[in-house]
Protein backbone atom coordinates (compact mmCIF):
# COMPACT_ATOMS: atom_id res chain seq x y z
CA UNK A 1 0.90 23.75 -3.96
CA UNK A 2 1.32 21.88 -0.82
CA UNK A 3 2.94 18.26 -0.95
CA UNK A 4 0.59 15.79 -1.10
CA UNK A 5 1.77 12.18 0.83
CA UNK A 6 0.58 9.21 -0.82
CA UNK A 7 -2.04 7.09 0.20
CA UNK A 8 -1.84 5.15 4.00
CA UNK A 9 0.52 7.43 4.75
CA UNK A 10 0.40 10.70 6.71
CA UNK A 11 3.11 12.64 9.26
CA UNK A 12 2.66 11.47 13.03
CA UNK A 13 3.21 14.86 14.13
CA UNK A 14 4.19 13.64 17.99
CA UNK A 15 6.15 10.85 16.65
CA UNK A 16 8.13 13.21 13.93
CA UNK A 17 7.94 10.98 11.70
CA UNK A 18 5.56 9.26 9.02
CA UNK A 19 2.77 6.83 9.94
CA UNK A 20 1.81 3.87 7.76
CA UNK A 21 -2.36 2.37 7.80
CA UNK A 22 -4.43 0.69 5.91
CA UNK A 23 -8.50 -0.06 6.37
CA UNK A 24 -8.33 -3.93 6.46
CA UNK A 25 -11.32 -5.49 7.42
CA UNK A 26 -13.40 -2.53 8.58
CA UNK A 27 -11.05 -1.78 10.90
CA UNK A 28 -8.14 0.89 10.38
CA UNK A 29 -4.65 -1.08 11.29
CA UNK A 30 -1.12 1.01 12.11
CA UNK A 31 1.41 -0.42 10.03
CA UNK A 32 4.40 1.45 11.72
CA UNK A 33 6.12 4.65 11.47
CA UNK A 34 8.86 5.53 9.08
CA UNK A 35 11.63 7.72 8.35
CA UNK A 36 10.28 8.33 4.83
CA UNK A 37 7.12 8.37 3.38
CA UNK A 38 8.09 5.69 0.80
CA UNK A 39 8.91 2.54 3.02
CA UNK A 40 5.64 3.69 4.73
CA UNK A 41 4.16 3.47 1.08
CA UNK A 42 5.61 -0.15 1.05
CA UNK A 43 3.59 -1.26 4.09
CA UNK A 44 0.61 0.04 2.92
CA UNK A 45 0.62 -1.71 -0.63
CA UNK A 46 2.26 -4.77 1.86
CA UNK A 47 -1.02 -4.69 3.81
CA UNK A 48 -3.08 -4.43 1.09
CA UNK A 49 -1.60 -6.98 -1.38
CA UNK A 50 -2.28 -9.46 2.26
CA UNK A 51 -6.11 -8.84 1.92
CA UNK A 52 -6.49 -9.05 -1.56
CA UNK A 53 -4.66 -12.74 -1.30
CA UNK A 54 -6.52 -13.63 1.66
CA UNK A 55 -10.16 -12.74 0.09
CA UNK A 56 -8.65 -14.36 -3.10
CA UNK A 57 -8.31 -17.83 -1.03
CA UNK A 58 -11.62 -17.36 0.39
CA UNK A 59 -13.40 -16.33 -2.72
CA UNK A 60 -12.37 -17.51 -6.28
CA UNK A 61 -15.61 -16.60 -7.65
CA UNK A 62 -14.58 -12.86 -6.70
CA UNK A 63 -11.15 -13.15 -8.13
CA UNK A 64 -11.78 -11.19 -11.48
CA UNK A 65 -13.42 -8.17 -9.40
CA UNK A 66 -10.34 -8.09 -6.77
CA UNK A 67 -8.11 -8.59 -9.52
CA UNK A 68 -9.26 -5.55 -11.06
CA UNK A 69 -9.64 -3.61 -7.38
CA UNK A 70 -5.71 -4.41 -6.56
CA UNK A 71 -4.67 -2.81 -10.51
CA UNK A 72 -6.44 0.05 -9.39
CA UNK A 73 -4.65 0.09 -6.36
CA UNK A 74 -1.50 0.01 -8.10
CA UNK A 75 -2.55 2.60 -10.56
CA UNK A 76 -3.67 4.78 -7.74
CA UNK A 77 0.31 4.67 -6.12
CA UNK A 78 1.48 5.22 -9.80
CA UNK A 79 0.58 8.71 -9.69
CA UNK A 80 2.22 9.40 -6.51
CA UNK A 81 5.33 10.63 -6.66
CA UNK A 82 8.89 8.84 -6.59
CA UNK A 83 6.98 5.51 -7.84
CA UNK A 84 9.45 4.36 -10.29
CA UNK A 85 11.45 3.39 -7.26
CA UNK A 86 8.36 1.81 -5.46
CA UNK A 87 7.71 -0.10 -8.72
CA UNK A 88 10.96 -1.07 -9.31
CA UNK A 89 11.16 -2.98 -5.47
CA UNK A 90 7.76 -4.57 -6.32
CA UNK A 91 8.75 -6.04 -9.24
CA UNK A 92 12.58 -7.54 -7.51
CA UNK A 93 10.24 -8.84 -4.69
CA UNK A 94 7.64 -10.24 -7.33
CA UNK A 95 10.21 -11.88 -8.86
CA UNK A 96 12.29 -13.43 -5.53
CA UNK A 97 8.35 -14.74 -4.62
């Protein structure tokens, strides 16, 4: 079976290393490349936790729906593999916020 990289992330074969994006805004933005495909991981749900605060702040009648869209998004990364240590950073950085 052939590894699967988590989502944002693929392998910038010029670069030799792996590339972090995200769709934000209709638009697809590079969130830098990595040694690993974990801290690239980090950027992505980084990105992505951004625009769910920012439509948040714009939209509090929406805030149930994108509530339930970011839990998704964290389920979705749950399944990846190596997430316990993902999850475990998330929750010191939730907690130093």
């Amino acid at each position: 079976m052939k590894h699967r990289l988590p989502v944002g992330v693929s392998w910038a074969r010029d670069k030799k290393c792996y590339k972090a994006q995200a769709k934000i805004d209709g638009r697809i933005k590079h969130l830098g490349y990595h040694s690993s495909p974990y801290p690239a991981l980090l950027a992505y749900i980084d990105a992505k936790r951004v625009m769910v605060r920012k439509l948040l702040n714009e939209n509090r009648k929406m805030q149930h729906f994108i509530t339930k869209e970011l839990v998704q998004l964290r389920l979705t990364q749950m399944e990846q593999r190596g997430f316990e240590q993902i999850y475990k950073y998330l929750q010191e950085r939730e907690a130093t916020q």
